[in-house]
Protein backbone atom coordinates (compact mmCIF):
# COMPACT_ATOMS: atom_id res chain seq x y z
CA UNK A 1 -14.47 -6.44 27.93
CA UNK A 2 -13.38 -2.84 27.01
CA UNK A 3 -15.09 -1.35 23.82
CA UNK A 4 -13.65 1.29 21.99
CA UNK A 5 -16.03 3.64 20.83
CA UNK A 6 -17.12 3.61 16.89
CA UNK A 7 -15.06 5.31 13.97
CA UNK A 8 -17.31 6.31 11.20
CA UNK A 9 -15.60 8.04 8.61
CA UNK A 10 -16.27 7.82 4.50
CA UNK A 11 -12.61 8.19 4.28
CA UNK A 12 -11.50 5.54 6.83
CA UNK A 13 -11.09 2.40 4.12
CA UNK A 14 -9.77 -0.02 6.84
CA UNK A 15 -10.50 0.83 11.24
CA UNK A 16 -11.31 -1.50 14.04
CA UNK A 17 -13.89 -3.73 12.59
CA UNK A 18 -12.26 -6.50 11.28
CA UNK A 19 -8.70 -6.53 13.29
CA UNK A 20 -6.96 -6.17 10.54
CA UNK A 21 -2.82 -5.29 10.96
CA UNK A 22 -3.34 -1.54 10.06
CA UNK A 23 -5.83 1.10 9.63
CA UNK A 24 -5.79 2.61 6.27
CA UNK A 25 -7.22 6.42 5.51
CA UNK A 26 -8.28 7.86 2.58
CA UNK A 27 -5.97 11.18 0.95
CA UNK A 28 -7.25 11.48 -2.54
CA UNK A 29 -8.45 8.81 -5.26
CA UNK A 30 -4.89 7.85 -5.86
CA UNK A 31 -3.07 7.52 -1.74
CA UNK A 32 -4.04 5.77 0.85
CA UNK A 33 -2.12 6.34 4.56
CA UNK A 34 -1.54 3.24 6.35
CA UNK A 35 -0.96 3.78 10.11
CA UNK A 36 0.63 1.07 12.47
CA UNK A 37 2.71 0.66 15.84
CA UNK A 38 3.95 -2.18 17.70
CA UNK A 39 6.53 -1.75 20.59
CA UNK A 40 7.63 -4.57 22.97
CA UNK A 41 10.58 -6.25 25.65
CA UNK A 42 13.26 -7.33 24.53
CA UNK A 43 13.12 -10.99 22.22
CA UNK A 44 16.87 -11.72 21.75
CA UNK A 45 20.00 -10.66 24.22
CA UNK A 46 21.79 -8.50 21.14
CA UNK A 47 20.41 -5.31 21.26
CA UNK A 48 21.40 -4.26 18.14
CA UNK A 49 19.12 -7.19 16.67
CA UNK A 50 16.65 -6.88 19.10
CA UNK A 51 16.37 -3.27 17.31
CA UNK A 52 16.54 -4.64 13.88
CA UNK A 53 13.73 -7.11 15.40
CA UNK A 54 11.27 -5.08 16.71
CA UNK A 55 11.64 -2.43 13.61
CA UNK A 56 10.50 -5.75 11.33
CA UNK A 57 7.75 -6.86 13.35
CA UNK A 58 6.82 -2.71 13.30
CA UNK A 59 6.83 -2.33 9.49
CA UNK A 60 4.93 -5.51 8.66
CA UNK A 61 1.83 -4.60 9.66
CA UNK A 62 2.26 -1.49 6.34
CA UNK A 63 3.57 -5.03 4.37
CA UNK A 64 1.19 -6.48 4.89
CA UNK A 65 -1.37 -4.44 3.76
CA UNK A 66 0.16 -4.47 0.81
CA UNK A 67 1.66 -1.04 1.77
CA UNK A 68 4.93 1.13 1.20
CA UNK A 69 6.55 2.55 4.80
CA UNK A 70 7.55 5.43 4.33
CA UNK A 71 8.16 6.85 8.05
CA UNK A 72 8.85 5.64 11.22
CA UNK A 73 8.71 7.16 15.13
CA UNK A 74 10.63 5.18 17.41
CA UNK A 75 8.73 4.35 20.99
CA UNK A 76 10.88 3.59 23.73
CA UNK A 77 11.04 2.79 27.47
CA UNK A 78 14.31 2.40 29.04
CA UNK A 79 16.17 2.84 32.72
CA UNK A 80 18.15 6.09 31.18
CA UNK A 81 18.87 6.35 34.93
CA UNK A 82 20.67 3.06 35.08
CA UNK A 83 23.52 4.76 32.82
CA UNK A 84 23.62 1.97 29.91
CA UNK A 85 23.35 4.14 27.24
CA UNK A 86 25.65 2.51 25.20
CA UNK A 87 22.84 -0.45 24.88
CA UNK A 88 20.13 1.89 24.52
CA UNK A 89 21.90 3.36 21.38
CA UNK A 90 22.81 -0.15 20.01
CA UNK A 91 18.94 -0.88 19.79
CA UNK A 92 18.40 2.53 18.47
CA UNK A 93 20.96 1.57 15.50
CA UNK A 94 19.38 -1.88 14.53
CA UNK A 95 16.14 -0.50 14.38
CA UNK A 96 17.35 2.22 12.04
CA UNK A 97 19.70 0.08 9.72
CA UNK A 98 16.09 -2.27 9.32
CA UNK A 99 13.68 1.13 8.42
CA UNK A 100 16.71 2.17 6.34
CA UNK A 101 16.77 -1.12 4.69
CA UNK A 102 12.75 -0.90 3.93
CA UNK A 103 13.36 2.35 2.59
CA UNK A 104 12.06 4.59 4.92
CA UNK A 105 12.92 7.53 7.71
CA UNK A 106 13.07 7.32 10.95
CA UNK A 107 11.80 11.00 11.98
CA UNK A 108 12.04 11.51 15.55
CA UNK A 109 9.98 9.56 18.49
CA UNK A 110 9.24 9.52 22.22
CA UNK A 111 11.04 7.94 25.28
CA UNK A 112 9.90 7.47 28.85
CA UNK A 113 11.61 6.10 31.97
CA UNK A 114 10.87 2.52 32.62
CA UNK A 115 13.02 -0.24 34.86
CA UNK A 116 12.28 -2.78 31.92
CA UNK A 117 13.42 -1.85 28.34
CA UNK A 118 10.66 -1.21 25.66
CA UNK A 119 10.92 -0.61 22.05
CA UNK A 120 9.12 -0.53 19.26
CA UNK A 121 7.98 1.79 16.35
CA UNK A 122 4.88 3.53 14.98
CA UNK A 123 4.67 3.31 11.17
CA UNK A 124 2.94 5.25 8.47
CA UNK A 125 2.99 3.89 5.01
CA UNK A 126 0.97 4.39 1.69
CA UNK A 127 -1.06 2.03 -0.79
CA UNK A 128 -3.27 2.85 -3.79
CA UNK A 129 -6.69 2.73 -2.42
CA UNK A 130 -7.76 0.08 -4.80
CA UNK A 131 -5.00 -2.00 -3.96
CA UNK A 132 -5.22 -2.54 -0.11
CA UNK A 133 -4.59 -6.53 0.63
CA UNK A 134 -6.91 -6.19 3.49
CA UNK A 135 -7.55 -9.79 6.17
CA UNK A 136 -11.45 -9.74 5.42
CA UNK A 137 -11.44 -10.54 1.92
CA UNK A 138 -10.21 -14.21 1.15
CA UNK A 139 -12.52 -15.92 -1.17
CA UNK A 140 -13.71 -20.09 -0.74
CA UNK A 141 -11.53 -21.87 -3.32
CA UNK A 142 -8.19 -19.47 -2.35
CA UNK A 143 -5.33 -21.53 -1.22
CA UNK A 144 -3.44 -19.85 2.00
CA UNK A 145 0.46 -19.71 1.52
CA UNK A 146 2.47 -19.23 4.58
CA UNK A 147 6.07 -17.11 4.87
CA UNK A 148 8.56 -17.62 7.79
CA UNK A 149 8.08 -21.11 9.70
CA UNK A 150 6.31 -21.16 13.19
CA UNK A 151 8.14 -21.45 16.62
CA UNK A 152 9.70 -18.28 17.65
CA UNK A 153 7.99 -18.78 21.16
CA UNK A 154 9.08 -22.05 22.09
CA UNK A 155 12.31 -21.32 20.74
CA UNK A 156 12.38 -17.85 23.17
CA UNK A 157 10.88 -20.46 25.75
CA UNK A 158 13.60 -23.15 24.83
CA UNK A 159 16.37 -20.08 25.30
CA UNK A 160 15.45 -19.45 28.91
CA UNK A 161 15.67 -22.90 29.80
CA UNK A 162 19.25 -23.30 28.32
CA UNK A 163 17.99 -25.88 25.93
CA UNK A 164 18.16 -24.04 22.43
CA UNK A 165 21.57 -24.60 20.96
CA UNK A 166 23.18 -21.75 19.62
CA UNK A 167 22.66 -22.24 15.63
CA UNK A 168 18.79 -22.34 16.31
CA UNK A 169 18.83 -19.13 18.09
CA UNK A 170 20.45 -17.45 15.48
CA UNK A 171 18.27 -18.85 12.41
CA UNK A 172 15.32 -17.70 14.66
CA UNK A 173 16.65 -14.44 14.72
CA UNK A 174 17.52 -13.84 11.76
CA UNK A 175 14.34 -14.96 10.62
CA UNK A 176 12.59 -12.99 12.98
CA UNK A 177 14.62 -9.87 11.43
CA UNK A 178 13.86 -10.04 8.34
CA UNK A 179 11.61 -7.90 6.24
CA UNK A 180 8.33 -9.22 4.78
CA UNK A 181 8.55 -7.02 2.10
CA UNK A 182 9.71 -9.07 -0.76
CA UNK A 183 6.55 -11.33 0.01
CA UNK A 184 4.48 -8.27 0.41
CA UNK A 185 6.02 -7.63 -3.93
CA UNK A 186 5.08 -11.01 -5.08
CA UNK A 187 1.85 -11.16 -3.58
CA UNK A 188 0.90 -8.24 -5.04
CA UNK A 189 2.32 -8.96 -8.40
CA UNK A 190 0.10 -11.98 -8.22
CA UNK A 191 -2.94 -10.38 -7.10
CA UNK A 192 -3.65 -11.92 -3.74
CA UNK A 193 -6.96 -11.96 -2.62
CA UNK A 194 -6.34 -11.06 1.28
CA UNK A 195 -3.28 -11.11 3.53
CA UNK A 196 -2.69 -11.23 7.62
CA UNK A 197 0.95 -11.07 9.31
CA UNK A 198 1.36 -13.83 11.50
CA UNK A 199 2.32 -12.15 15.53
CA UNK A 200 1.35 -12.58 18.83
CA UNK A 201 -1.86 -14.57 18.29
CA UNK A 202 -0.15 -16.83 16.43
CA UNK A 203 -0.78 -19.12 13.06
CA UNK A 204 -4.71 -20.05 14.18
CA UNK A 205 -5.60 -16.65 15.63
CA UNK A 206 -4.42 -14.26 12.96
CA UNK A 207 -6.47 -17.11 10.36
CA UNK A 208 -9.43 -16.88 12.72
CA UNK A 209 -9.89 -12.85 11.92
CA UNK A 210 -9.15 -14.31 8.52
CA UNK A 211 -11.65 -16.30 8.40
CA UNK A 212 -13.83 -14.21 10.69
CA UNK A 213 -13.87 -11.05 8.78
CA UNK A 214 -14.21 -12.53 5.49
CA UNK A 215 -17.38 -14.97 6.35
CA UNK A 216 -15.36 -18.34 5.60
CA UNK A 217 -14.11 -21.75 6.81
CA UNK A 218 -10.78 -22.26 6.30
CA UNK A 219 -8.74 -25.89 6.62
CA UNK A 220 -5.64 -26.09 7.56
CA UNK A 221 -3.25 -28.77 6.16
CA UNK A 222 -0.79 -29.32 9.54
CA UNK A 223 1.53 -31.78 7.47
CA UNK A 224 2.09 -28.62 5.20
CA UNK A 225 3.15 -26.40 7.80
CA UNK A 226 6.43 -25.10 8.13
CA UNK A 227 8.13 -24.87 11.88
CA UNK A 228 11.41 -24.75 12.91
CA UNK A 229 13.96 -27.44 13.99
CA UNK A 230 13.50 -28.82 17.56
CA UNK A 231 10.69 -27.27 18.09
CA UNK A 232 8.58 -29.68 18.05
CA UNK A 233 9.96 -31.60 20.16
CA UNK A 234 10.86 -28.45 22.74
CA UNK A 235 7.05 -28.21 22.31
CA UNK A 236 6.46 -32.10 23.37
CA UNK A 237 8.39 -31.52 26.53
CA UNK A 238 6.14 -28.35 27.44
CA UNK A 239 8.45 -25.39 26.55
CA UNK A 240 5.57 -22.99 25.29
CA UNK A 241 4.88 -19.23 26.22
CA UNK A 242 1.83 -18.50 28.41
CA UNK A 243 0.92 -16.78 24.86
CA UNK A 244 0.36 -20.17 23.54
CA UNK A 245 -2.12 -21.26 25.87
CA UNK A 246 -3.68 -17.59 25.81
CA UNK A 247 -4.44 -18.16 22.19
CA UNK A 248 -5.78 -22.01 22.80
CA UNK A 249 -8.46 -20.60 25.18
CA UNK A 250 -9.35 -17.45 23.29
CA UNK A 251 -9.83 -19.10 20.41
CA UNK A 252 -11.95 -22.24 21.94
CA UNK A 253 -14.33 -23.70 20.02
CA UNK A 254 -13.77 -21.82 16.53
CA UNK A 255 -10.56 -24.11 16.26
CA UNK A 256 -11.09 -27.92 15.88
CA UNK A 257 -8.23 -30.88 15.29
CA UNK A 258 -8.23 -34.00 13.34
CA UNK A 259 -7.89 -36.47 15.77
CA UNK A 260 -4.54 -37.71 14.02
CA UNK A 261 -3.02 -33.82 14.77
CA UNK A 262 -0.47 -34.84 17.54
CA UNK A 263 -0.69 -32.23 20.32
CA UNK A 264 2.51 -30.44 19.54
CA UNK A 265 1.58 -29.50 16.17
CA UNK A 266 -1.10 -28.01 17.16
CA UNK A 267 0.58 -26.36 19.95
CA UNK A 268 2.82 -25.18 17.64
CA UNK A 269 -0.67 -23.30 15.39
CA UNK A 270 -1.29 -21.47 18.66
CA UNK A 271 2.74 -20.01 19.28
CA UNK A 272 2.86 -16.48 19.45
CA UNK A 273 5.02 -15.21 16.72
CA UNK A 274 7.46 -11.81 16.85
CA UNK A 275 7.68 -10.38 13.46
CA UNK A 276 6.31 -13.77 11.94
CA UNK A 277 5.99 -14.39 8.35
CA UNK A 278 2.46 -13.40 5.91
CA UNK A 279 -0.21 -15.40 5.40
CA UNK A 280 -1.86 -15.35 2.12
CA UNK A 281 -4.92 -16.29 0.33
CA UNK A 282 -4.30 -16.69 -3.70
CA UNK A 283 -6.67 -18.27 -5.77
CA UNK A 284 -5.37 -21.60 -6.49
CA UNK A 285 -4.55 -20.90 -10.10
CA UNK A 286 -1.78 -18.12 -8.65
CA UNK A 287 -0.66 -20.49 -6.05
CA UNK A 288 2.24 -21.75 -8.13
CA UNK A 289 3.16 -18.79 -9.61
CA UNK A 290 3.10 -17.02 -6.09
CA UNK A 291 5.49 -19.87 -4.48
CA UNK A 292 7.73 -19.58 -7.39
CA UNK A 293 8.19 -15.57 -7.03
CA UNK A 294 8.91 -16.01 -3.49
CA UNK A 295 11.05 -18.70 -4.16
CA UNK A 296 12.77 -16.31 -6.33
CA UNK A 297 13.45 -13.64 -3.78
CA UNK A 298 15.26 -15.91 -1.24
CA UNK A 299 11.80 -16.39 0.70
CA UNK A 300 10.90 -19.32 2.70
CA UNK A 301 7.26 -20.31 1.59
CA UNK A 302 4.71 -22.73 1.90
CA UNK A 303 0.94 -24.00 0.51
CA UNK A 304 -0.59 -24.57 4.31
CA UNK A 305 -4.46 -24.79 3.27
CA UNK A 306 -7.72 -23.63 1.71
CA UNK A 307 -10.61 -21.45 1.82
CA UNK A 308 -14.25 -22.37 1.83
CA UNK A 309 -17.99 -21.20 2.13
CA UNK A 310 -21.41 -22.09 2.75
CA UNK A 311 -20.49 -24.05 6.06
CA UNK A 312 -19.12 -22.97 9.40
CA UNK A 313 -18.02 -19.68 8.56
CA UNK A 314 -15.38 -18.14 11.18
CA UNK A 315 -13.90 -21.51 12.16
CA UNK A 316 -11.03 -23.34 11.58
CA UNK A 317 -10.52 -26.86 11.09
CA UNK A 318 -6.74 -28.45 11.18
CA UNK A 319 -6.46 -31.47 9.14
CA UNK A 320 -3.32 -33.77 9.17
């Protein structure tokens, strides 16, 4: 395994030690500068929402944090030889509508050549210093509240078979499209005690750093857990991205089951998410109040599970 080498810095509030989405650096006593970047192929066959996709996914990290964006560089890989500019500058344009939507600038970028298309974005964003929702601080007694339902994978997977029907494509996409950043308000209008974005490691690997990082147990509550339609049952007939069974053997033995957890739920825990929803951990007096606010903005929400200490910390158990 490749080790990067340590970053020791008064002044570096949040680097490599506990995964977290960002890192955060310290300006003065009242500014914080969150720095992110995510870039990747192509999710959807619209390249104009495969911009507006991959500019989400890119500015939740900074949401997630508990951050404001405030500029973006665009990172890009594309066959300029092949002559399609026309689709290169459709991407270009979603991804620029969604950082203009967030209320940020786009303010220039880097391209290379490359035979398969790339895109993505590096992000900086602020947050008070004494306000960072960092993943390494949830607390035993917090309940975990989940944004965005799982399945974006097998639904990808269930579009390359032919198998996903066109209305499930599109409520995937727009889901995977839209900002996190009305969560990111309520949580912190709440107080939320920490926060992850839910992405390529999926629902039980982005809760293991949780729980990892902050010294707990956490249980998870499958009959709680939001997914998307069919996919369950896409997932029963074995439509699931090589990231899903990346993130079953990574995790290993950290992650146990219920024995009443049928196999595609919890196949569903491990699905690699692009630009998935938040999860985050409110103590359980706020829980109500924080479902309510989301509710509020038009976001899809849900109580998933709870915190604890003293026992097995770093592991996950799923209960039905």
């Amino acid at each position: 395994m490749c080790h990067l080498p340590d970053m020791k810095d008064a002044r570096l509030l949040v680097g490599l030690e506990t995964s977290d989405d960002a890192g955060v650096y310290l300006l003065n006593e009242d500014i914080a500068l969150i720095q992110t970047l995510d870039f990747f192929t192509p999710i959807v066959d619209d390249p104009y929402r495969f911009g507006q996709i991959a500019a989400a996914n890119a500015l939740s990290d900074v949401y997630a944090m508990g951050g404001r964006p405030l500029t973006a560089l665009n990172i890009i890989a594309y066959p300029t030889k092949d002559g399609d500019l026309e689709t290169l500058a459709r991407i270009l344009t979603g991804g620029a509508d969604k950082v203009k939507e967030a209320g940020a600038l786009i303010v220039g970028g880097h391209s290379i050549e490359d035979k398969e298309p790339k895109y993505g974005l590096s992000i900086s964003g602020v947050v008070h210093p004494d306000r960072i929702t960092r993943n390494s601080t949830a607390r035993p007694g917090n309940r975990l509240v989940l944004t965005k339902p799982l399945g974006t994978g097998v639904v990808a997977t269930a579009v390359k078979a032919k198998l996903a029907p066109p209305e499930l494509q599109e409520q995937a996409a727009v889901q995977m499209a839209t900002l996190n950043q009305a969560a990111s308000v309520a949580m912190q209008e709440v107080g939320a005690d920490a926060c992850t974005d839910i992405t390529g490691f999926g629902l039980l690997g982005h809760t293991y750093e949780m729980a990892k990082g902050s010294g707990v147990a956490i249980i998870i509550e499958a009959h709680r857990v939001p997914i998307l339609p069919l996919t369950l049952e896409f997932a029963a007939m074995g439509l699931l991205p090589g990231g899903a069974h990346a993130n079953r053997s990574y995790l290993g033995n950290a992650v146990s089951f219920d024995q009443d957890v049928p196999l595609s739920v919890q196949d569903l825990m491990f699905d690699p998410q692009t630009s998935g929803g938040l999860l985050i951990a409110v103590a359980a007096e706020k829980v109500t109040d924080l479902l309510e606010r989301l509710r509020q903005q038009g976001v899809s929400a849900a109580d998933i599970g709870r915190v604890e200490g003293g026992i097995n910390p770093g592991t996950i158990h799923v209960e039905p």
